[in-house]
PDB file of N, CA and C in Angstrom:
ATOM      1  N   UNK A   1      12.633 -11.619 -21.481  1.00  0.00           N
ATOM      2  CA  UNK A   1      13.109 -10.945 -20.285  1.00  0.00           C
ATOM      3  C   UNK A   1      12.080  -9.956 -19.759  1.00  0.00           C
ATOM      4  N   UNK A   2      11.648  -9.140 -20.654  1.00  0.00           N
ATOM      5  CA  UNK A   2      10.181  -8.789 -20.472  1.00  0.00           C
ATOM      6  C   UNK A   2       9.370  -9.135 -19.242  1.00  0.00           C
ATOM      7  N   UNK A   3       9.121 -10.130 -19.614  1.00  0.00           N
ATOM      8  CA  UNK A   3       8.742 -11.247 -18.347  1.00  0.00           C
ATOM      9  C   UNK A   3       8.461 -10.504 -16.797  1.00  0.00           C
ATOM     10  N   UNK A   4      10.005 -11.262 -16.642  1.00  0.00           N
ATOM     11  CA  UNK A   4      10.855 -10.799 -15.877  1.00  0.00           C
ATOM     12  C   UNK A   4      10.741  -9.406 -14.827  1.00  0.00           C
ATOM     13  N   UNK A   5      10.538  -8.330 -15.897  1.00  0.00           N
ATOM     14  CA  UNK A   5      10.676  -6.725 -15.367  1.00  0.00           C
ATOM     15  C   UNK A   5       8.978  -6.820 -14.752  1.00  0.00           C
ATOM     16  N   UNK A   6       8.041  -7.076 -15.740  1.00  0.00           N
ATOM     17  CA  UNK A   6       6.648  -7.093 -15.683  1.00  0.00           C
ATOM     18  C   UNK A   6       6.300  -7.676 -14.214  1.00  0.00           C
ATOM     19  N   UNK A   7       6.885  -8.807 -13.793  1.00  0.00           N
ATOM     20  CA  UNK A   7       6.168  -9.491 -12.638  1.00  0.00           C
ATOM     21  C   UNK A   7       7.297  -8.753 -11.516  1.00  0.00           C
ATOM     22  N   UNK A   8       8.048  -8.161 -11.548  1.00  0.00           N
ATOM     23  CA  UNK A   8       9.027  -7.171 -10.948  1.00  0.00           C
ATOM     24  C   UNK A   8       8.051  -5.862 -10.394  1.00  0.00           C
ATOM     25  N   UNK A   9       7.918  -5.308 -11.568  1.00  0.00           N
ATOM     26  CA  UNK A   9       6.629  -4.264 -11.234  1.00  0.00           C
ATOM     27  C   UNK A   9       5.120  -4.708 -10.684  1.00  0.00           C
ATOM     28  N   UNK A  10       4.793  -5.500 -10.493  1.00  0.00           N
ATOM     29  CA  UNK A  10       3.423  -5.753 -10.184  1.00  0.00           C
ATOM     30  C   UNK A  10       3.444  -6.288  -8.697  1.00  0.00           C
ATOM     31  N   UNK A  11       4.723  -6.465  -8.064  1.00  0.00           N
ATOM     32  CA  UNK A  11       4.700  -6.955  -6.779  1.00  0.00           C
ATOM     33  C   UNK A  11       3.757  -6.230  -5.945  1.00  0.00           C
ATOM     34  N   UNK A  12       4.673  -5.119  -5.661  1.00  0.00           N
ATOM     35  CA  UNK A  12       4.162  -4.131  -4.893  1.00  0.00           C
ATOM     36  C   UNK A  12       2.593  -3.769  -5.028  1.00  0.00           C
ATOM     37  N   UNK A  13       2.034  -3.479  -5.798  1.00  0.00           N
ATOM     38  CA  UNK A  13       0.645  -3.280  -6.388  1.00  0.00           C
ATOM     39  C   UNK A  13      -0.374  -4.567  -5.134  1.00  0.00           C
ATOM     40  N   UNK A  14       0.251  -5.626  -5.621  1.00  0.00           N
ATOM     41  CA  UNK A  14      -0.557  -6.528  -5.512  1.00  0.00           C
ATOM     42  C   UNK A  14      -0.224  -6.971  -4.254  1.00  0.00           C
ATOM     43  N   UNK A  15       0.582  -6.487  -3.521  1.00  0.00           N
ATOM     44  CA  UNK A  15       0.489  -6.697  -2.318  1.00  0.00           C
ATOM     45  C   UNK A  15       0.057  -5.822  -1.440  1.00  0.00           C
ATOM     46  N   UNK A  16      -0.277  -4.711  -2.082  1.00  0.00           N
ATOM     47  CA  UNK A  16      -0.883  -3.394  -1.210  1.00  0.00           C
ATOM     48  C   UNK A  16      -2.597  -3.689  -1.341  1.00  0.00           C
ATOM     49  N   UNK A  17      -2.982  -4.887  -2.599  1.00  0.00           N
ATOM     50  CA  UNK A  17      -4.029  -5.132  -2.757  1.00  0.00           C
ATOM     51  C   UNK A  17      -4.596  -5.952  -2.018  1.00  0.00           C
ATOM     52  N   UNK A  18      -4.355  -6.670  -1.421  1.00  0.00           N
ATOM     53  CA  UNK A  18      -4.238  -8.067  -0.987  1.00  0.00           C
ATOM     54  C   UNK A  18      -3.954  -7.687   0.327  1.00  0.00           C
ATOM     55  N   UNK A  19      -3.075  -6.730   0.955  1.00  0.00           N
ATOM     56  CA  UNK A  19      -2.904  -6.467   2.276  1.00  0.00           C
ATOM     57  C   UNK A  19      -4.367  -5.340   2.710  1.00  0.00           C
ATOM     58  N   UNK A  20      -4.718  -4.309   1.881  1.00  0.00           N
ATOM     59  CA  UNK A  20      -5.696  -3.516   1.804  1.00  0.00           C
ATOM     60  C   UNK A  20      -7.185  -4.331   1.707  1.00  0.00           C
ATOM     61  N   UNK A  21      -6.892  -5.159   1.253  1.00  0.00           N
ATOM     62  CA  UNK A  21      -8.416  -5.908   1.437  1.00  0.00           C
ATOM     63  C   UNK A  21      -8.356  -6.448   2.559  1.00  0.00           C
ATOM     64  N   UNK A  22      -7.703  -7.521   3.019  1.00  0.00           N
ATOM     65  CA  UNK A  22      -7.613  -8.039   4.429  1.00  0.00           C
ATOM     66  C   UNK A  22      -7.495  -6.746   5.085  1.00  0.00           C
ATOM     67  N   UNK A  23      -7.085  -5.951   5.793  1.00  0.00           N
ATOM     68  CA  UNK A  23      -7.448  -4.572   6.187  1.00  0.00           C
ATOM     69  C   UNK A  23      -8.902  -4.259   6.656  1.00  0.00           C
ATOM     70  N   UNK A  24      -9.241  -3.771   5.345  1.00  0.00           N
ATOM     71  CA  UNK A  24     -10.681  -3.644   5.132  1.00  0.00           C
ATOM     72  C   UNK A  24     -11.546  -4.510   5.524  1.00  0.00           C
ATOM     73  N   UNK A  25     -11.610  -5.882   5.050  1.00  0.00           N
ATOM     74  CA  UNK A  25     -12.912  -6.631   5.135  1.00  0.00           C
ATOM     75  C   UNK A  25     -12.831  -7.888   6.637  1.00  0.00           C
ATOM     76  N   UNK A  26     -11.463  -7.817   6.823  1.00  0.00           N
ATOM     77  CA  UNK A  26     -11.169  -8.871   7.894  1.00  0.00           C
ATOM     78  C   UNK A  26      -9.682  -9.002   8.892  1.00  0.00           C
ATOM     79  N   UNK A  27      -9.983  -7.195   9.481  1.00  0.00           N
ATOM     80  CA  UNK A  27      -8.955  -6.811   9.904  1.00  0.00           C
ATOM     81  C   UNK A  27      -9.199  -7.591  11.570  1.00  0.00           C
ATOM     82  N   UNK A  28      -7.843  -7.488  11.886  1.00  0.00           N
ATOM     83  CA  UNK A  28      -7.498  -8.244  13.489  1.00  0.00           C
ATOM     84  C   UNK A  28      -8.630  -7.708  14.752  1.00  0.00           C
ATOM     85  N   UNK A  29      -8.966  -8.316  15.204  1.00  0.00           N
ATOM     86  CA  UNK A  29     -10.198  -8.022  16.184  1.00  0.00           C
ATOM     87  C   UNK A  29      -9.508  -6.966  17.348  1.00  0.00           C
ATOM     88  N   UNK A  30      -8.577  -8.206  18.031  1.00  0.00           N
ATOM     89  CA  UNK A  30      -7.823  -7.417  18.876  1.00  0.00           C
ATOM     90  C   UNK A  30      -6.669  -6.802  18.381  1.00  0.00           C
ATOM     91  N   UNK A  31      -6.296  -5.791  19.798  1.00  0.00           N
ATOM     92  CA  UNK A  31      -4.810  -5.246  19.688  1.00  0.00           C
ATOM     93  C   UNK A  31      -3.716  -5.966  19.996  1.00  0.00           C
ATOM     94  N   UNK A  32      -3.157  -5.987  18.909  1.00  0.00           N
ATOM     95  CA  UNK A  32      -1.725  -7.035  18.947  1.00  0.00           C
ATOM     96  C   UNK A  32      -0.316  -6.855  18.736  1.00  0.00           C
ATOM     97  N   UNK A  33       0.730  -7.541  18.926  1.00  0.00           N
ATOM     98  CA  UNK A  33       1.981  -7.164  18.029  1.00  0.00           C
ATOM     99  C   UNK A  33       2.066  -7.543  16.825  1.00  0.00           C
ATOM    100  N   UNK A  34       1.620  -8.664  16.198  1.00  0.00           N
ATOM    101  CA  UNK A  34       2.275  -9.466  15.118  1.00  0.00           C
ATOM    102  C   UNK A  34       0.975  -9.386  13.602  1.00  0.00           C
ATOM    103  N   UNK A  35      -0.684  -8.612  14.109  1.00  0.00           N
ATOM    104  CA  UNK A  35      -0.933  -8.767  12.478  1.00  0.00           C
ATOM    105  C   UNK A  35      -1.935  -7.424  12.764  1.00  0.00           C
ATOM    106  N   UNK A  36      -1.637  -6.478  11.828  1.00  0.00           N
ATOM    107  CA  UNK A  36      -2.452  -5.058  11.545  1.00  0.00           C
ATOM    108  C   UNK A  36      -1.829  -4.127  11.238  1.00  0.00           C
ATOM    109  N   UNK A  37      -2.618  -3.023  11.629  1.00  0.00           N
ATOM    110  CA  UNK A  37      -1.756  -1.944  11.534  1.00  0.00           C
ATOM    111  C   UNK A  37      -1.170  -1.218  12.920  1.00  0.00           C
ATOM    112  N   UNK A  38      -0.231  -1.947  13.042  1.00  0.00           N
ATOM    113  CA  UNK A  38       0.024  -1.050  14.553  1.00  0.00           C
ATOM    114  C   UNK A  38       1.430  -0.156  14.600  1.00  0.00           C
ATOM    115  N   UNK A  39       0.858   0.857  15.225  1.00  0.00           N
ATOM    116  CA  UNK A  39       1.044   2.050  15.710  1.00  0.00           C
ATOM    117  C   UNK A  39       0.596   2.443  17.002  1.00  0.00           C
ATOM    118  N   UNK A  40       1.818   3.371  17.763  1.00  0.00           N
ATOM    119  CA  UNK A  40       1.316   3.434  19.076  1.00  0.00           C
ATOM    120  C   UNK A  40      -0.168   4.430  19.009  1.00  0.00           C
ATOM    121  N   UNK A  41      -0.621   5.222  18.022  1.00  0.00           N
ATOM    122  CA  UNK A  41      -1.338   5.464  18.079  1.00  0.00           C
ATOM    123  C   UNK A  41      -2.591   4.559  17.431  1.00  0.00           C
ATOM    124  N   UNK A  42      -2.276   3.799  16.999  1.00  0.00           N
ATOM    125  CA  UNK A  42      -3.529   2.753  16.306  1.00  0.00           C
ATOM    126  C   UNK A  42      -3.757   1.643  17.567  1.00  0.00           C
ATOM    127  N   UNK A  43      -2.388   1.951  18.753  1.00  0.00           N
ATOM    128  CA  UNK A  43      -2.853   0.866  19.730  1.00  0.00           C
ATOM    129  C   UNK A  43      -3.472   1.323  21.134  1.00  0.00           C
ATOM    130  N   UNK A  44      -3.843   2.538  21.035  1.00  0.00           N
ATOM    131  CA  UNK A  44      -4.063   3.470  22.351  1.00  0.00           C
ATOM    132  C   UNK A  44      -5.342   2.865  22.765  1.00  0.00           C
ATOM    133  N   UNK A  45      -6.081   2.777  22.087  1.00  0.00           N
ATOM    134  CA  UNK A  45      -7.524   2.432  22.209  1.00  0.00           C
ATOM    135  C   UNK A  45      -8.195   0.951  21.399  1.00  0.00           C
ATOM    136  N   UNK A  46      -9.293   0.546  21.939  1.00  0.00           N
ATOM    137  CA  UNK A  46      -9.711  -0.274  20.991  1.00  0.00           C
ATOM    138  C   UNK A  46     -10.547   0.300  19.520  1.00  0.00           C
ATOM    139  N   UNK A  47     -10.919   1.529  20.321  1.00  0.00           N
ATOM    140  CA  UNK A  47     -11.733   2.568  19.367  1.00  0.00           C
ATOM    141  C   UNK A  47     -10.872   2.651  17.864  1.00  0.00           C
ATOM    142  N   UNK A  48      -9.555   3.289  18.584  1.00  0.00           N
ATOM    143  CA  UNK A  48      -8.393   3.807  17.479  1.00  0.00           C
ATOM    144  C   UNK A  48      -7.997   2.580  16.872  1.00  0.00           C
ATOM    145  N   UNK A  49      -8.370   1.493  17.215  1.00  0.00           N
ATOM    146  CA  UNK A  49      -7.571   0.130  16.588  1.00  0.00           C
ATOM    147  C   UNK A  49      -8.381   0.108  15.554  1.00  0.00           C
ATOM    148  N   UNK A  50      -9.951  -0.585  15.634  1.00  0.00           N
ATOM    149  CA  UNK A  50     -10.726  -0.820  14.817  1.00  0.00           C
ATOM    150  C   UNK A  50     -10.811   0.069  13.738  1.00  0.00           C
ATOM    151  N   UNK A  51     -11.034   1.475  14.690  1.00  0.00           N
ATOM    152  CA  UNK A  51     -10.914   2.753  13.334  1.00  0.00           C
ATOM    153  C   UNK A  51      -9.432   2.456  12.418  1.00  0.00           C
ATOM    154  N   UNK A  52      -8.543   2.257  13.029  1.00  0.00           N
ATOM    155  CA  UNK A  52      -7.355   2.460  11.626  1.00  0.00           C
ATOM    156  C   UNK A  52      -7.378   1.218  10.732  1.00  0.00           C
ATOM    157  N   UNK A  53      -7.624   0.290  11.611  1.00  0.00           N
ATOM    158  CA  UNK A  53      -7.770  -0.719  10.698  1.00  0.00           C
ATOM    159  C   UNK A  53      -8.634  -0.710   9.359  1.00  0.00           C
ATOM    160  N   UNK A  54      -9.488  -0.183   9.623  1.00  0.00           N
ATOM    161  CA  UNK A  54     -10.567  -0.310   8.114  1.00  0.00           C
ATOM    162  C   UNK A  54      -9.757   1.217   7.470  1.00  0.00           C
ATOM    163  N   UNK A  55      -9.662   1.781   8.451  1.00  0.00           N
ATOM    164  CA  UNK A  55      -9.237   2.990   7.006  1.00  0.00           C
ATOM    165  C   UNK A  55      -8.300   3.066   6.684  1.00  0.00           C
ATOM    166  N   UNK A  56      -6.978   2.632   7.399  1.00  0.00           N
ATOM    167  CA  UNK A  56      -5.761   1.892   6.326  1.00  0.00           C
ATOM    168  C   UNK A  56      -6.002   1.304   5.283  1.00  0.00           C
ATOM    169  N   UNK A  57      -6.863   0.096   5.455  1.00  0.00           N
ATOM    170  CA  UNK A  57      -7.106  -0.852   4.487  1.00  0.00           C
ATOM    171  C   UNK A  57      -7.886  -0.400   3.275  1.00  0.00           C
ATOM    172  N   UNK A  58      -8.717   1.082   3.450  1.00  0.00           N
ATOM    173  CA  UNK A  58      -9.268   1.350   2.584  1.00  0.00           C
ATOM    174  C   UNK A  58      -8.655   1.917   1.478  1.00  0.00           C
ATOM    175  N   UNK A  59      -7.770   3.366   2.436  1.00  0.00           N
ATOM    176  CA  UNK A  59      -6.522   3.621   1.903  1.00  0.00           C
ATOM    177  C   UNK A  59      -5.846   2.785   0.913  1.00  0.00           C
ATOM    178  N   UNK A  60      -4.962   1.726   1.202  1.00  0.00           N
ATOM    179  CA  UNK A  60      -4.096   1.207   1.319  1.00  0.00           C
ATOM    180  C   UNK A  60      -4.492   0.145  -0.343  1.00  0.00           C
ATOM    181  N   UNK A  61      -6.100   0.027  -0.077  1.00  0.00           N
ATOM    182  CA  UNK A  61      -6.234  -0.420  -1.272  1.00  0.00           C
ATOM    183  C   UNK A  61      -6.747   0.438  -2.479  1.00  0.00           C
ATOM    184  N   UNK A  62      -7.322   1.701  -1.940  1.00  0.00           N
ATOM    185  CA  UNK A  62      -7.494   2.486  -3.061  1.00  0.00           C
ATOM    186  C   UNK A  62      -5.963   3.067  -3.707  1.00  0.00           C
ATOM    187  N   UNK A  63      -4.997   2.827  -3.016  1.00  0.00           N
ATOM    188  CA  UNK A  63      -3.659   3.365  -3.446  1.00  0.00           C
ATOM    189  C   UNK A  63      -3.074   2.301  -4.401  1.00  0.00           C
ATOM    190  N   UNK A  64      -3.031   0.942  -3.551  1.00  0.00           N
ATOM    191  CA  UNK A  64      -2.915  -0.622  -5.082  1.00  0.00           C
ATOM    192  C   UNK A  64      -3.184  -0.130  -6.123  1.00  0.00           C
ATOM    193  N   UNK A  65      -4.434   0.025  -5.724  1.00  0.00           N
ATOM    194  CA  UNK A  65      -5.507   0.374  -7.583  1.00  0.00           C
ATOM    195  C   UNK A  65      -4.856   1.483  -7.931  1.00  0.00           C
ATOM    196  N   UNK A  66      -4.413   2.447  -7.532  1.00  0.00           N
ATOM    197  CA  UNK A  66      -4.130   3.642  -8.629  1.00  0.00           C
ATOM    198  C   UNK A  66      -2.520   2.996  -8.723  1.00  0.00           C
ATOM    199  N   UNK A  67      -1.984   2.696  -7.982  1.00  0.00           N
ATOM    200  CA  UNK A  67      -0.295   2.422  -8.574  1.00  0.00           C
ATOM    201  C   UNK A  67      -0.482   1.452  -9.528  1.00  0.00           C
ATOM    202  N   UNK A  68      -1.049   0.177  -9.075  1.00  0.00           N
ATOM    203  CA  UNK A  68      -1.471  -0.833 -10.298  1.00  0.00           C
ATOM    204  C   UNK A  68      -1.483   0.043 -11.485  1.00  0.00           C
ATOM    205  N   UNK A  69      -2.414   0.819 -11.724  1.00  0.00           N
ATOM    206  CA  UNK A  69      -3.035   0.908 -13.080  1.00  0.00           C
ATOM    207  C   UNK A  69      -1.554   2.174 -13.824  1.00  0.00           C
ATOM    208  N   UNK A  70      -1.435   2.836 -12.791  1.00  0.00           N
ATOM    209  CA  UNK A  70       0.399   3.391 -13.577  1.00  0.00           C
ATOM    210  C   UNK A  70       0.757   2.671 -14.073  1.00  0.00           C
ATOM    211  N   UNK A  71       1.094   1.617 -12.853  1.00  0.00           N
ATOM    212  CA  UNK A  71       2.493   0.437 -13.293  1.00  0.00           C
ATOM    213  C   UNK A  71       2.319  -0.234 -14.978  1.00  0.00           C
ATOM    214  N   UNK A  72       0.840  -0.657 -14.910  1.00  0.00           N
ATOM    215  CA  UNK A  72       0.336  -1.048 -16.562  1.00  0.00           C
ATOM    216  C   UNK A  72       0.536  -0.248 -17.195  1.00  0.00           C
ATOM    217  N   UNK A  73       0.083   0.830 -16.832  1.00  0.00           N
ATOM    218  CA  UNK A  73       0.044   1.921 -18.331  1.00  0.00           C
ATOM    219  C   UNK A  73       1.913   2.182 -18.399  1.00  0.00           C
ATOM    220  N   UNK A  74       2.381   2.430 -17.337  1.00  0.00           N
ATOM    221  CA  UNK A  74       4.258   2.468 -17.387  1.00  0.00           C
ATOM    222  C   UNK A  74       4.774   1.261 -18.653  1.00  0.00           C
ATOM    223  N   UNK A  75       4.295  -0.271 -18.449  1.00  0.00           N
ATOM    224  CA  UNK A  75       4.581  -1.289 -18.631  1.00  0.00           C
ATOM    225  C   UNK A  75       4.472  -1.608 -20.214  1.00  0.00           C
ATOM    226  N   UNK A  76       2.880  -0.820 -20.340  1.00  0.00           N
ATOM    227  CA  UNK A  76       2.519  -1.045 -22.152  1.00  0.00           C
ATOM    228  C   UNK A  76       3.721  -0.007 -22.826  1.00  0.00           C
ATOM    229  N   UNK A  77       4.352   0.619 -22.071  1.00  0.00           N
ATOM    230  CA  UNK A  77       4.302   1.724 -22.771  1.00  0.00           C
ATOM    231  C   UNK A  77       6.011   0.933 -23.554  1.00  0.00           C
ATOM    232  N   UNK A  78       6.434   0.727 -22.449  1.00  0.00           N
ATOM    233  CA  UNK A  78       8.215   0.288 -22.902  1.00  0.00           C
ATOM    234  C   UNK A  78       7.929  -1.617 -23.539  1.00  0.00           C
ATOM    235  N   UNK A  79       6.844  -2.054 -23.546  1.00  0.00           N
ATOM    236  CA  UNK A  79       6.698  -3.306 -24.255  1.00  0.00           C
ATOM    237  C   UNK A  79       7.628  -3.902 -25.083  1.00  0.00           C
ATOM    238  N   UNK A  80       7.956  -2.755 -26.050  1.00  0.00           N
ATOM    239  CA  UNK A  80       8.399  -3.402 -26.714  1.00  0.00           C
ATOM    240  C   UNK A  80      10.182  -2.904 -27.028  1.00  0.00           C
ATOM    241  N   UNK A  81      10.448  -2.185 -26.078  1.00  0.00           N
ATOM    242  CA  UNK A  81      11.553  -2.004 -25.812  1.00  0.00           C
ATOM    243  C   UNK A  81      12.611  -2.540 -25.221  1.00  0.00           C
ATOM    244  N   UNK A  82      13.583  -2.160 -25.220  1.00  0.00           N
ATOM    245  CA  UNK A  82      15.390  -2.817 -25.426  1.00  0.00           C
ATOM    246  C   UNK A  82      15.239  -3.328 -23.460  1.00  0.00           C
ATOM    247  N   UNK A  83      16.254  -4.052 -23.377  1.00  0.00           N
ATOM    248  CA  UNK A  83      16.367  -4.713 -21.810  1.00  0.00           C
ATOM    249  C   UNK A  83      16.404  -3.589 -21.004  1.00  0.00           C
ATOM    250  N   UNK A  84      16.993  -2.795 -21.613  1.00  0.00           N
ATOM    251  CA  UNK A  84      17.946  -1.415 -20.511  1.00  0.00           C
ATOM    252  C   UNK A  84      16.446  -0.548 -20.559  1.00  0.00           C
ATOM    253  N   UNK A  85      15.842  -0.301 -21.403  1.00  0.00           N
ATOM    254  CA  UNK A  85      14.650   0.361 -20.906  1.00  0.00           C
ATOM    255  C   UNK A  85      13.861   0.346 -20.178  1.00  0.00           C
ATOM    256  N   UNK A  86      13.697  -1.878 -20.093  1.00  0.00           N
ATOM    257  CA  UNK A  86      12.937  -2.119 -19.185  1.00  0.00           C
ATOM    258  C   UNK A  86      13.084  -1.879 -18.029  1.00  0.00           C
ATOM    259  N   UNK A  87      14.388  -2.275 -17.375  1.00  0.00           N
ATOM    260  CA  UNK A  87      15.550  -2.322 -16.350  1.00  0.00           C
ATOM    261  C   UNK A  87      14.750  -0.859 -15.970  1.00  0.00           C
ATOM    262  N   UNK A  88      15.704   0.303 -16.789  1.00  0.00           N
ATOM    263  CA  UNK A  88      15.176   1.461 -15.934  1.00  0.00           C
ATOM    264  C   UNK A  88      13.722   1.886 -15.831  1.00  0.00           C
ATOM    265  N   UNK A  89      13.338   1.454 -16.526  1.00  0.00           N
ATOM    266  CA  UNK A  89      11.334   1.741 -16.057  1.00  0.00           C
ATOM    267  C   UNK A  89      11.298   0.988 -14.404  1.00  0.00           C
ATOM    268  N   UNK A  90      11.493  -0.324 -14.355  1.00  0.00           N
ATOM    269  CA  UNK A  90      11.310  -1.238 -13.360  1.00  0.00           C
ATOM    270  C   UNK A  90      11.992  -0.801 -11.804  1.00  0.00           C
ATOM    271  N   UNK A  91      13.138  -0.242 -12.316  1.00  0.00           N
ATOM    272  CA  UNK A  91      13.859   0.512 -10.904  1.00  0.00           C
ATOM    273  C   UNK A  91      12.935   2.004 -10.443  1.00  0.00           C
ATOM    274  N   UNK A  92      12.311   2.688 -11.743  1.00  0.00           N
ATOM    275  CA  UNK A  92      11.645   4.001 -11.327  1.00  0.00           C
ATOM    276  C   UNK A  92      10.315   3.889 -10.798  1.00  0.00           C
ATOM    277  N   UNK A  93       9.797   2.740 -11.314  1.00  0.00           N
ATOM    278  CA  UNK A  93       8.647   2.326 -10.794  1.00  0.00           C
ATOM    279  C   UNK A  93       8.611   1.890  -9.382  1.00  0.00           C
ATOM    280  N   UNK A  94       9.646   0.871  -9.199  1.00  0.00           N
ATOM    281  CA  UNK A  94       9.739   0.519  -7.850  1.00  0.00           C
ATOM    282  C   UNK A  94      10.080   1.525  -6.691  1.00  0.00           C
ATOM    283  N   UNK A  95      11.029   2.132  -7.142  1.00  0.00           N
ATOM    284  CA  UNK A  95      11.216   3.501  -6.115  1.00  0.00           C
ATOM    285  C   UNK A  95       9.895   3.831  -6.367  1.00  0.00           C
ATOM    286  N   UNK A  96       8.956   4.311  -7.119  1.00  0.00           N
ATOM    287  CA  UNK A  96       7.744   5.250  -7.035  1.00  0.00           C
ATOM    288  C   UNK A  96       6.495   4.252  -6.189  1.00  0.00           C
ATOM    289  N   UNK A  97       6.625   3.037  -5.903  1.00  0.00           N
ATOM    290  CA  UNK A  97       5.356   2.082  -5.405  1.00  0.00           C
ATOM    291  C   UNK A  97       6.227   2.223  -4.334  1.00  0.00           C
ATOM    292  N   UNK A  98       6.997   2.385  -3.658  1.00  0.00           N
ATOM    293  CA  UNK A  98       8.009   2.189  -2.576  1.00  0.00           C
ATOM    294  C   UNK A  98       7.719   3.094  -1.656  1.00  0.00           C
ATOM    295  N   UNK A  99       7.377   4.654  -2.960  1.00  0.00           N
ATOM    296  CA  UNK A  99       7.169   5.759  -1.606  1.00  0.00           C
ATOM    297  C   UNK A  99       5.496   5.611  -1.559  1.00  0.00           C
ATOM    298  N   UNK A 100       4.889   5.447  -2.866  1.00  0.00           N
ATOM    299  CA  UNK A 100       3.607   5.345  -2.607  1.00  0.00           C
ATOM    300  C   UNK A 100       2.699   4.416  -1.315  1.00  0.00           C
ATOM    301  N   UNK A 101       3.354   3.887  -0.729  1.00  0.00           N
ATOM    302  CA  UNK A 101       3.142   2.621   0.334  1.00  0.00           C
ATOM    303  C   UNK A 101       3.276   3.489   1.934  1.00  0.00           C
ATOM    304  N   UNK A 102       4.304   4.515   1.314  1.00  0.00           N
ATOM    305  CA  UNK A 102       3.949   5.409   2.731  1.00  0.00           C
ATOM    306  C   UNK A 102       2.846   6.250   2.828  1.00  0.00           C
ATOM    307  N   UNK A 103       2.159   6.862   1.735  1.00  0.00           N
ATOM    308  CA  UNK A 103       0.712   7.860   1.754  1.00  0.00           C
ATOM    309  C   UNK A 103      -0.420   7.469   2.357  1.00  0.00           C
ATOM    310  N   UNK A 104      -0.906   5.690   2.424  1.00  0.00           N
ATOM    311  CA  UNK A 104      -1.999   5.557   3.128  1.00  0.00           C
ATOM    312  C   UNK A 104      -1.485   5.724   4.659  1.00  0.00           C
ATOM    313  N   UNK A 105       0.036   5.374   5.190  1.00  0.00           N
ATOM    314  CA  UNK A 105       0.664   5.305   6.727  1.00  0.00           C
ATOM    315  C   UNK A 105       0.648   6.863   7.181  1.00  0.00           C
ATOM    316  N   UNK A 106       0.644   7.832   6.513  1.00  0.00           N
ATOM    317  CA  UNK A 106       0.752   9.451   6.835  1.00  0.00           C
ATOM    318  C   UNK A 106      -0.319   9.490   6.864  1.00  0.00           C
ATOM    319  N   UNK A 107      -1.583   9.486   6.025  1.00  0.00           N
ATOM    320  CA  UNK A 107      -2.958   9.901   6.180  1.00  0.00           C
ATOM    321  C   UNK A 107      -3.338   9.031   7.297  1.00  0.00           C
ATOM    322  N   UNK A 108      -3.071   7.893   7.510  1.00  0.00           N
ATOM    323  CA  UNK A 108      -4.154   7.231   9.041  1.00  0.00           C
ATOM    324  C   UNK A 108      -3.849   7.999   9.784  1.00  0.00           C
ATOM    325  N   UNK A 109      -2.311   7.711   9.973  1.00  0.00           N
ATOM    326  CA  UNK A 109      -1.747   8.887  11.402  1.00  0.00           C
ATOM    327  C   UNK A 109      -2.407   9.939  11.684  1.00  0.00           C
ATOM    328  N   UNK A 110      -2.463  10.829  10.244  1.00  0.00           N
ATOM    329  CA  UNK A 110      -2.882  12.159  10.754  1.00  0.00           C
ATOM    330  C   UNK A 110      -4.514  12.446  11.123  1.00  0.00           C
ATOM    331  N   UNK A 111      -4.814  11.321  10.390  1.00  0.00           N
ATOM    332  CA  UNK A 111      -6.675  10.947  10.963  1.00  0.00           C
ATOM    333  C   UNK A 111      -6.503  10.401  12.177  1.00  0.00           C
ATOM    334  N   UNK A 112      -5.913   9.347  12.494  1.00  0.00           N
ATOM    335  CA  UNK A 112      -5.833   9.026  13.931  1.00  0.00           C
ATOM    336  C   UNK A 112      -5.834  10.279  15.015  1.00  0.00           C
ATOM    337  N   UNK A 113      -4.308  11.130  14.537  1.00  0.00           N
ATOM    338  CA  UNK A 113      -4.281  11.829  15.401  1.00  0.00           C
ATOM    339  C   UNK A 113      -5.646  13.316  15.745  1.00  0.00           C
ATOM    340  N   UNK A 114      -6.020  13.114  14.778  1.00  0.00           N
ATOM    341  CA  UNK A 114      -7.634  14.352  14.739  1.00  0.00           C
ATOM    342  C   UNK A 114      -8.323  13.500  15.347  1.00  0.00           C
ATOM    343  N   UNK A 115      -8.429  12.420  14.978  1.00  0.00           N
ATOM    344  CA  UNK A 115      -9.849  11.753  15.939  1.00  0.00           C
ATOM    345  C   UNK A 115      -9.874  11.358  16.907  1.00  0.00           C
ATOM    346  N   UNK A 116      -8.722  10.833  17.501  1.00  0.00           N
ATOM    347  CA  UNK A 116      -8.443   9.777  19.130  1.00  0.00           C
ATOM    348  C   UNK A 116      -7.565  10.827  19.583  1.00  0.00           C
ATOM    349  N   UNK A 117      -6.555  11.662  19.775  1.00  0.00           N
ATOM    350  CA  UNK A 117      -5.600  12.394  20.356  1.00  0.00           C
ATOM    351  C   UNK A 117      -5.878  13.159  21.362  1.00  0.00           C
ATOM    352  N   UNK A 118      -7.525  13.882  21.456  1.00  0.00           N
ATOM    353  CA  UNK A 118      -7.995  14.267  22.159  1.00  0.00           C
ATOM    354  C   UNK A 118      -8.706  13.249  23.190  1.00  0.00           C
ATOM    355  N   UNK A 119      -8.685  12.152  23.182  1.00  0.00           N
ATOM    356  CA  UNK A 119      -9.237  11.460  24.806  1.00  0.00           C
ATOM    357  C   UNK A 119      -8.650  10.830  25.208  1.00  0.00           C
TER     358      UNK A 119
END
């Protein structure tokens, strides 16, 4: 069951990884509705587009990597423990990658808003 909790916890991680790299290395050219990071302030400009795009993604993946490497060290730790331990590690973790997913969306904003707000 183990299993189970383990690939439970690693979602999130690995999709902040995987979304943060595309971000970064091969973010949307244009401004769009349907793939980036958009925000009315990430869509004001083409300037502000390109800029959030890479630094979300940079964000976004330096944040993967540090929740990732919790989530493991969280994960070794209850190994070898009862279902119910796992259970509640897996729910605290997930609430904690849940809010962590909002810290790279507050820091662009507030870089956005220092850098583009004024023109």
């Amino acid at each position: 069951m183990w299993i189970t909790y383990f690939i439970l916890d690693i979602i999130i991680p690995l999709v902040m990884l995987i979304a943060g790299v595309l971000s970064a290395k091969k973010p949307p050219k244009n401004i769009n509705a349907l793939v980036g990071y958009r925000t009315e302030r990430s869509q004001k400009s083409k300037q502000a587009w390109d800029f959030a795009q890479k630094y979300f993604g940079i964000l976004f993946l330096k944040t993967g990597v540090a929740v990732l490497a919790v989530t493991l060290v969280a994960s070794l730790a209850v190994l070898k423990s009862s279902e119910k331990v796992w259970s509640i590690e897996c729910v605290i973790l997930i609430v904690l990658q849940t809010i962590s997913v909002f810290v790279p969306i507050i820091l662009t904003e507030k870089k956005l808003k220092s850098k583009f707000d004024g023109e």
